[in-house]
PDB file of N, CA and C in Angstrom:
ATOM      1  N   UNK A   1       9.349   5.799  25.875  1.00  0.00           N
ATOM      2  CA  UNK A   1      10.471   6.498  25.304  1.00  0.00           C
ATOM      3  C   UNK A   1      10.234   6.692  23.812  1.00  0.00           C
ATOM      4  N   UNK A   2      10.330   7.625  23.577  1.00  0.00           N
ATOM      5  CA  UNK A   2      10.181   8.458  21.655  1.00  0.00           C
ATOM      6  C   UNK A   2      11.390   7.794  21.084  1.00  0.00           C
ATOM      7  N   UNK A   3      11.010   7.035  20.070  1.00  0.00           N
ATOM      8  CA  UNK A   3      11.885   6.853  18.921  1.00  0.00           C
ATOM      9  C   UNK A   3      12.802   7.608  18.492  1.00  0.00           C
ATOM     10  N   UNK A   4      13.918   7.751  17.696  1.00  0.00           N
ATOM     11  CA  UNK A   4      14.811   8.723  17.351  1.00  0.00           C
ATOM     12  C   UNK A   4      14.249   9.749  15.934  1.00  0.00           C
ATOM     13  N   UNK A   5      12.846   8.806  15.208  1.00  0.00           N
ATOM     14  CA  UNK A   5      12.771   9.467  14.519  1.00  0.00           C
ATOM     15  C   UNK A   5      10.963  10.497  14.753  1.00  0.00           C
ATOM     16  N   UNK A   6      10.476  10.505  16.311  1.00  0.00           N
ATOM     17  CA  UNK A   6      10.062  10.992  16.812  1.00  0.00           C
ATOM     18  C   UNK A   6      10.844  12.617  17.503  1.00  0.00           C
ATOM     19  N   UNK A   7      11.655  11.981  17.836  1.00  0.00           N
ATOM     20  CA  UNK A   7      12.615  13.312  18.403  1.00  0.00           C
ATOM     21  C   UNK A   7      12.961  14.400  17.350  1.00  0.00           C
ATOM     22  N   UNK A   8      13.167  13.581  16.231  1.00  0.00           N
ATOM     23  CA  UNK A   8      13.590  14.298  14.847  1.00  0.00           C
ATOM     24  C   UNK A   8      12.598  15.457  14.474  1.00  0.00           C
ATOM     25  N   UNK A   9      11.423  14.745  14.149  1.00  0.00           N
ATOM     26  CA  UNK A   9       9.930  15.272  13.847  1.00  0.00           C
ATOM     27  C   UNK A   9       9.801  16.069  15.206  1.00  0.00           C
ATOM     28  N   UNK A  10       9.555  16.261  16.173  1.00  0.00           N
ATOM     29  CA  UNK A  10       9.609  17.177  16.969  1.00  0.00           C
ATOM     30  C   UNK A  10      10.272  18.644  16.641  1.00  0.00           C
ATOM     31  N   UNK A  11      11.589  18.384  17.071  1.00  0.00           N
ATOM     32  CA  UNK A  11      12.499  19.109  16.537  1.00  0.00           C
ATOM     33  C   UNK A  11      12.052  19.795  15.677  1.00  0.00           C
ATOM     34  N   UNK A  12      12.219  19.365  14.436  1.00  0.00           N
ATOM     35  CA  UNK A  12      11.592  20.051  13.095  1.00  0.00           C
ATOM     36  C   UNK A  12      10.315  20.795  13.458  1.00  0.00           C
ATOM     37  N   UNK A  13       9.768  20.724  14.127  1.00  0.00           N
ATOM     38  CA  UNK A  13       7.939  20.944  13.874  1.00  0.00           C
ATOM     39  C   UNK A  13       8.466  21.846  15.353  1.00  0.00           C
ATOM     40  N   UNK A  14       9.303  22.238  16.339  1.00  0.00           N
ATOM     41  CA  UNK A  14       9.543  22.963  17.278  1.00  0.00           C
ATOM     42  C   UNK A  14      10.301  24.286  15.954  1.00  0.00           C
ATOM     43  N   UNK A  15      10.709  24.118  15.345  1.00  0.00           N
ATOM     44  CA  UNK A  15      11.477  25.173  14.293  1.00  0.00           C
ATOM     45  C   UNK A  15      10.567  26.528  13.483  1.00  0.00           C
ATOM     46  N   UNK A  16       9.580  25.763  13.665  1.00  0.00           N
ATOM     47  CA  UNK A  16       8.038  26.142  12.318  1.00  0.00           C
ATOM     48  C   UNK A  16       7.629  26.938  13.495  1.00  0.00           C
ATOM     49  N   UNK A  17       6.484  27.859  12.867  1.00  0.00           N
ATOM     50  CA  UNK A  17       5.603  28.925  13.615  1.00  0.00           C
ATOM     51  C   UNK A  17       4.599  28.105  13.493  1.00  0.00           C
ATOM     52  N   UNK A  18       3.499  28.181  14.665  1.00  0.00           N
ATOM     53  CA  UNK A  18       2.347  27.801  14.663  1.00  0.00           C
ATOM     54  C   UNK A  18       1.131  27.655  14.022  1.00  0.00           C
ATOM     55  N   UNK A  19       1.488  28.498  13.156  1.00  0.00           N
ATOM     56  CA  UNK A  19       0.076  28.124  12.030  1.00  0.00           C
ATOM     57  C   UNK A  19       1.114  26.971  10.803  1.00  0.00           C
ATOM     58  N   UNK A  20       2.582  26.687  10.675  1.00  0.00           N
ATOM     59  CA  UNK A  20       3.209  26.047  10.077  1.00  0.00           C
ATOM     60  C   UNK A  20       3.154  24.893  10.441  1.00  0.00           C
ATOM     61  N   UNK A  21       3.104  24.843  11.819  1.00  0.00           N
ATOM     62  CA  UNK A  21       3.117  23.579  12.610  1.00  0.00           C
ATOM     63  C   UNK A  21       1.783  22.795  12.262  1.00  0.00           C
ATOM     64  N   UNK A  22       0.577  23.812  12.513  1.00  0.00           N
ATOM     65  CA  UNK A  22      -1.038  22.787  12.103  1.00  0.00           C
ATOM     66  C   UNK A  22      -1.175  22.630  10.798  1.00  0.00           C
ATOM     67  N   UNK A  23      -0.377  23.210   9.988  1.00  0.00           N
ATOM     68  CA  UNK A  23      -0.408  23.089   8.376  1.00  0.00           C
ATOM     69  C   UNK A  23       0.450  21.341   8.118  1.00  0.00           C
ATOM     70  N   UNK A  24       1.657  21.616   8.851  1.00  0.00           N
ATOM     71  CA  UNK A  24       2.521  19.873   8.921  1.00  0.00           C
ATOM     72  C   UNK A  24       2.071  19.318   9.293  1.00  0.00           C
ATOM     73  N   UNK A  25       1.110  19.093  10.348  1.00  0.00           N
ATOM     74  CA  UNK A  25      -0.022  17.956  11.015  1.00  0.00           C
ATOM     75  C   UNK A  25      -1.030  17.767   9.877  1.00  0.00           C
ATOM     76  N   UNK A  26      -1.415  18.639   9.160  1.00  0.00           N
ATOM     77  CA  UNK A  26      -2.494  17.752   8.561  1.00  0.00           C
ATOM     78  C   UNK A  26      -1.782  17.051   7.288  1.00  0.00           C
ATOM     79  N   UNK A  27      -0.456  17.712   6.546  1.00  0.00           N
ATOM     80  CA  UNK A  27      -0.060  16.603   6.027  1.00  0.00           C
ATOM     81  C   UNK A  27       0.231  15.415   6.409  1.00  0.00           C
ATOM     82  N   UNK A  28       1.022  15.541   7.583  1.00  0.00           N
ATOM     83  CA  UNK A  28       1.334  14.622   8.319  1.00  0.00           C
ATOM     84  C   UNK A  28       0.461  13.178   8.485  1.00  0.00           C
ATOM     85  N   UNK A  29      -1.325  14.103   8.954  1.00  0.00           N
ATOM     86  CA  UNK A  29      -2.074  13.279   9.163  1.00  0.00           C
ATOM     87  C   UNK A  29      -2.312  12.213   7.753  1.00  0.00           C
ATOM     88  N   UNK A  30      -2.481  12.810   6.992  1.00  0.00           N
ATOM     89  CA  UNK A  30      -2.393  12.485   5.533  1.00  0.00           C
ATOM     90  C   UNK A  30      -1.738  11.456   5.101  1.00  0.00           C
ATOM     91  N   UNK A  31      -0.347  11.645   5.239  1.00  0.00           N
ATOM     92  CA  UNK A  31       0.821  10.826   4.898  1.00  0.00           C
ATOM     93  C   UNK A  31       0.790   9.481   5.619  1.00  0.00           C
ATOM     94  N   UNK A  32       0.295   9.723   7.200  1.00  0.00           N
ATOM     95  CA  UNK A  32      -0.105   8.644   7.942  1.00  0.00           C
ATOM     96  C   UNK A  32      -0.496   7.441   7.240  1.00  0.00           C
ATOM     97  N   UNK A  33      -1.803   8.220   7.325  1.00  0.00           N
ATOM     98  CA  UNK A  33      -3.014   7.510   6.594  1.00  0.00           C
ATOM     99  C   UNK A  33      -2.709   6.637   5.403  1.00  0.00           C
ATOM    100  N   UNK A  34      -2.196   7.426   4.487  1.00  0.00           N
ATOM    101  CA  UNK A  34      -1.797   6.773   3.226  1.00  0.00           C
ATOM    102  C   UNK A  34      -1.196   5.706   3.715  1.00  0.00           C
ATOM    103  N   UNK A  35       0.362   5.510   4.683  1.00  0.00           N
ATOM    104  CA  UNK A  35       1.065   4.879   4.927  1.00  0.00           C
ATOM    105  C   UNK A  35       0.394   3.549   5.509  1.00  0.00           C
ATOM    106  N   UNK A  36      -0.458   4.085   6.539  1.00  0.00           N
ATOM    107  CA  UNK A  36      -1.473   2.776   7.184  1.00  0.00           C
ATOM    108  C   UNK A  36      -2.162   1.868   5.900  1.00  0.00           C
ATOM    109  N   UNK A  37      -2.786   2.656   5.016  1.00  0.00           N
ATOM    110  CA  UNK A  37      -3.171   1.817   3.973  1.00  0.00           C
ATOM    111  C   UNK A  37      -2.311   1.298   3.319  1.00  0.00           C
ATOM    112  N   UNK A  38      -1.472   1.447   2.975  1.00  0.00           N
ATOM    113  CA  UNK A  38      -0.293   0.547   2.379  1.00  0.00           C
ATOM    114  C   UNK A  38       0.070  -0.645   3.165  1.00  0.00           C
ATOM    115  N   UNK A  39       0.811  -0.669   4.658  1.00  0.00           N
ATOM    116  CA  UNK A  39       1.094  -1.509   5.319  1.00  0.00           C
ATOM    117  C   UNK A  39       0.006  -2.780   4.896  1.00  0.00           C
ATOM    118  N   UNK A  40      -1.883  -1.704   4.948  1.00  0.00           N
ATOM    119  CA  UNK A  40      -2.619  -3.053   5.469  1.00  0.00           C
ATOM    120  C   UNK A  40      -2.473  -3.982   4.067  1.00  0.00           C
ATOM    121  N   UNK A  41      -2.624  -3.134   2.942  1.00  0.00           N
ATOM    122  CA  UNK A  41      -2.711  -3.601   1.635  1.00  0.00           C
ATOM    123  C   UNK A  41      -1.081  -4.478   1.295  1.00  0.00           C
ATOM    124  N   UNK A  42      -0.366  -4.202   2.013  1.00  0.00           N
ATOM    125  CA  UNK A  42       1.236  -5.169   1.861  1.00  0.00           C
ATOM    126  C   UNK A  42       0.446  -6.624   2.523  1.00  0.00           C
ATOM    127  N   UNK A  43       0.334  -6.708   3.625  1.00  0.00           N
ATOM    128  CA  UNK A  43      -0.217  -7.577   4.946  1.00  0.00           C
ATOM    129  C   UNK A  43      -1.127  -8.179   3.482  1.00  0.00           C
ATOM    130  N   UNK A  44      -2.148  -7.935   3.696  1.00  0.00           N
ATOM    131  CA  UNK A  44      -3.227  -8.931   2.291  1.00  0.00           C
ATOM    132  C   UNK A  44      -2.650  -9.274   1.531  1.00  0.00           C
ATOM    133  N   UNK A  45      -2.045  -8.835   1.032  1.00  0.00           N
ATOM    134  CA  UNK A  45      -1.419  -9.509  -0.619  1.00  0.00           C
ATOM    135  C   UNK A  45      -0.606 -10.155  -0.155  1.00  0.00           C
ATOM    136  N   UNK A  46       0.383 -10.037   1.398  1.00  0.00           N
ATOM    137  CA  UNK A  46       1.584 -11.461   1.427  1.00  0.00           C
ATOM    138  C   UNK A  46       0.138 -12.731   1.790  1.00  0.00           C
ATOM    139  N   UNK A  47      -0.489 -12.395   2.537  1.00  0.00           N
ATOM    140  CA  UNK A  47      -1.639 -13.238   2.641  1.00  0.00           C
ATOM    141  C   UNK A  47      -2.275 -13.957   1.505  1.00  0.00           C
ATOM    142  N   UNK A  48      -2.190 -13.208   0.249  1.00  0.00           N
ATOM    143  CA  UNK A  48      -2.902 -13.975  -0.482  1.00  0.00           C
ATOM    144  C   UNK A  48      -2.188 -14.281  -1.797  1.00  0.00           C
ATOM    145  N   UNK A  49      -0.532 -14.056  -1.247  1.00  0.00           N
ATOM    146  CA  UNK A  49       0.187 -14.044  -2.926  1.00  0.00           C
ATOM    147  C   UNK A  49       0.608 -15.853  -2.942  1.00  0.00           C
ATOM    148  N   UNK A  50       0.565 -16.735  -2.503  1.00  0.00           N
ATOM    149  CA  UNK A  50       0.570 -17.730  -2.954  1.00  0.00           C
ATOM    150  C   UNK A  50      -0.823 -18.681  -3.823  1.00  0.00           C
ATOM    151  N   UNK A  51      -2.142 -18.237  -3.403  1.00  0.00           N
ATOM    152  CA  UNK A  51      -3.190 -18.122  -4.022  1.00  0.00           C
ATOM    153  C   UNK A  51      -2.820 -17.507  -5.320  1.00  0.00           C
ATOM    154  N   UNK A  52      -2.616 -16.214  -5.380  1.00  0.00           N
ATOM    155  CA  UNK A  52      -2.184 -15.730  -6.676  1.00  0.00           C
ATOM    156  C   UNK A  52      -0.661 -16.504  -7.660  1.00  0.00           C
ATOM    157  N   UNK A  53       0.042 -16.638  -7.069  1.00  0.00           N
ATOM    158  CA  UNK A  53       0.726 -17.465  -7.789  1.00  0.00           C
ATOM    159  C   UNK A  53       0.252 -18.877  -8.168  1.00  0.00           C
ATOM    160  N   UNK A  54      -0.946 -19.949  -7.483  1.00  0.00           N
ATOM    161  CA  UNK A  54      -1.309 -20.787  -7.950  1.00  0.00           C
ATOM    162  C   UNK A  54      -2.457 -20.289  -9.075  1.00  0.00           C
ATOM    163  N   UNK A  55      -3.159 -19.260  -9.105  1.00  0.00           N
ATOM    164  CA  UNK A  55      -3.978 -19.275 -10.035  1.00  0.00           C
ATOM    165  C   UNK A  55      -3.183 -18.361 -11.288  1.00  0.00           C
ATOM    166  N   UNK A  56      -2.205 -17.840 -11.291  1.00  0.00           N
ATOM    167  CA  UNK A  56      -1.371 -17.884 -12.516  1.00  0.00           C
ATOM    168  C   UNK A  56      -0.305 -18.933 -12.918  1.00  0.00           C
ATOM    169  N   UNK A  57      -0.763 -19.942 -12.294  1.00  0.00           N
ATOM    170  CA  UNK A  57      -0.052 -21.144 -12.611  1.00  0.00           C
ATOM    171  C   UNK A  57      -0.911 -22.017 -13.402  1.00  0.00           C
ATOM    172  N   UNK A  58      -2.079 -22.374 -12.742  1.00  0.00           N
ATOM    173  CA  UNK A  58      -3.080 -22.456 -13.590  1.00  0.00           C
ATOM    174  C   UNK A  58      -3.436 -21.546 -14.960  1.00  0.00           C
ATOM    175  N   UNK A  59      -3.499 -20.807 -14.617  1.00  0.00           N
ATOM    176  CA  UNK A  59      -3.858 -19.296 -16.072  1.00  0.00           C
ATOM    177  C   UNK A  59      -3.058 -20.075 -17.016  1.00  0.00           C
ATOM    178  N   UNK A  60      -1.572 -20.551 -17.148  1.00  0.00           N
ATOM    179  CA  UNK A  60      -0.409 -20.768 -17.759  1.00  0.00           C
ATOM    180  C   UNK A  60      -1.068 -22.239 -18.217  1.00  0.00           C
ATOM    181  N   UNK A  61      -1.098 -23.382 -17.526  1.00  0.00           N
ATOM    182  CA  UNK A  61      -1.435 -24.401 -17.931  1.00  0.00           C
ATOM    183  C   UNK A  61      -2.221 -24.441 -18.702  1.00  0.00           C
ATOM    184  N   UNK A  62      -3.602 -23.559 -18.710  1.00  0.00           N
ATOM    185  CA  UNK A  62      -4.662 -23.865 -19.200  1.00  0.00           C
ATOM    186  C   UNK A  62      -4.486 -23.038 -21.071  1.00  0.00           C
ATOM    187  N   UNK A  63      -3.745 -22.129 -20.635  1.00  0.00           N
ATOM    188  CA  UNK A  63      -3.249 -21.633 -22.082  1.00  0.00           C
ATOM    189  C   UNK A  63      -2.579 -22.271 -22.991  1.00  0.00           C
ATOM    190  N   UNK A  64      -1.459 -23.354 -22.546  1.00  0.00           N
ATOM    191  CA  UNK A  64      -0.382 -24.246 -22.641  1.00  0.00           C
ATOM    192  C   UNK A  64      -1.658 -25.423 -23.413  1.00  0.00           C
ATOM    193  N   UNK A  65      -2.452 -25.588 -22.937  1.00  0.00           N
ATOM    194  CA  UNK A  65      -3.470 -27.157 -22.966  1.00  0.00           C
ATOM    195  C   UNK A  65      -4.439 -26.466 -24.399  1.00  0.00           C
ATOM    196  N   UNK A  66      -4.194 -25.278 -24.187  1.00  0.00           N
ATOM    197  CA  UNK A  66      -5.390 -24.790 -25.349  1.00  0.00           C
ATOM    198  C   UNK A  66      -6.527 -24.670 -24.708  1.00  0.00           C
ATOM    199  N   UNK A  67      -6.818 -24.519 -23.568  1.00  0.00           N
ATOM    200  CA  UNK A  67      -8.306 -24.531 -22.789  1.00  0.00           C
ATOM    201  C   UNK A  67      -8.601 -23.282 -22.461  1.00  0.00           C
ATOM    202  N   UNK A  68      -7.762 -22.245 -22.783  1.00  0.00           N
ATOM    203  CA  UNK A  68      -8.366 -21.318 -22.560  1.00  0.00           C
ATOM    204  C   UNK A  68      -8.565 -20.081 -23.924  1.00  0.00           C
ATOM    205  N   UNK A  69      -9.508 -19.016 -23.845  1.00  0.00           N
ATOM    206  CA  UNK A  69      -9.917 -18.018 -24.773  1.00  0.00           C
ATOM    207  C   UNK A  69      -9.382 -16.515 -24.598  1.00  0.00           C
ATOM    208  N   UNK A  70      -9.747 -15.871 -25.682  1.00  0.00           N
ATOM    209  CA  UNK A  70      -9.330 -14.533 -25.141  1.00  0.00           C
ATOM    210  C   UNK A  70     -10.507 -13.836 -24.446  1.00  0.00           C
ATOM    211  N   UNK A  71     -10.830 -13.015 -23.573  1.00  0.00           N
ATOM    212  CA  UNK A  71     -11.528 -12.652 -22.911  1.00  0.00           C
ATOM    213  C   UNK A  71     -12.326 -11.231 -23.892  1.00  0.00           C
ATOM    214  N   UNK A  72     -13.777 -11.695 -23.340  1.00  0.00           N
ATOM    215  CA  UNK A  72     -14.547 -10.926 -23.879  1.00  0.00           C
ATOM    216  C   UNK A  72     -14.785  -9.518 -23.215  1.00  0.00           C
ATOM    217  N   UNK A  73     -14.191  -8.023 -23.337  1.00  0.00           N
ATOM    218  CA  UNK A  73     -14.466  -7.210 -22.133  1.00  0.00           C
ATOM    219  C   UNK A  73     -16.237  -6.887 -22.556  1.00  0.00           C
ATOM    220  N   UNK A  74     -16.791  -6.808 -23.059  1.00  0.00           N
ATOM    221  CA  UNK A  74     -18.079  -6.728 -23.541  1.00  0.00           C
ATOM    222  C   UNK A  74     -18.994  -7.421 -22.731  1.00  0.00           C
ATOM    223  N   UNK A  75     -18.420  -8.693 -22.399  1.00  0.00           N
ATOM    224  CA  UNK A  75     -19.263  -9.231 -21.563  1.00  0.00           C
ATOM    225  C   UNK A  75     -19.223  -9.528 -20.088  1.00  0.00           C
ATOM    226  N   UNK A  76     -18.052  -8.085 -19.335  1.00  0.00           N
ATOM    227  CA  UNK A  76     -17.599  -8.163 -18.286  1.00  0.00           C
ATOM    228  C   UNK A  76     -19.276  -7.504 -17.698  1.00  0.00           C
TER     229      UNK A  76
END
């Protein structure tokens, strides 16, 4: 069974003339895409945002202690 916002997109894309219609698919395809990469890139970062919050916890301490420098980009 199609989602409600499948039926929607139908609809709409039943309205359009046919060369309008393969013109909205490839945005479409597009927009997908983008969207898939986002999800995966959300998914990793909840994966790895407590890592990141311990090593800006650290970052903080070590600034706090005086142990740390300003960074050289020269020697990235």
């Amino acid at each position: 069974m199609a989602s409600t916002a499948i039926i929607t997109i139908t609809k709409m894309m039943e309205t359009l003339p046919e060369p309008a219609q393969d013109q909205a698919v490839e945005h479409l395809r597009d927009f997908i895409a983008d969207m898939q990469d986002e999800i995966q890139w959300d998914a990793v970062f909840k994966k790895t945002q407590k890592q990141l919050i311990d090593a800006a916890r650290r970052a903080r301490e070590e600034i706090a202690a005086g142990r740390a420098k300003p960074m050289d980009y020269d020697q990235l």
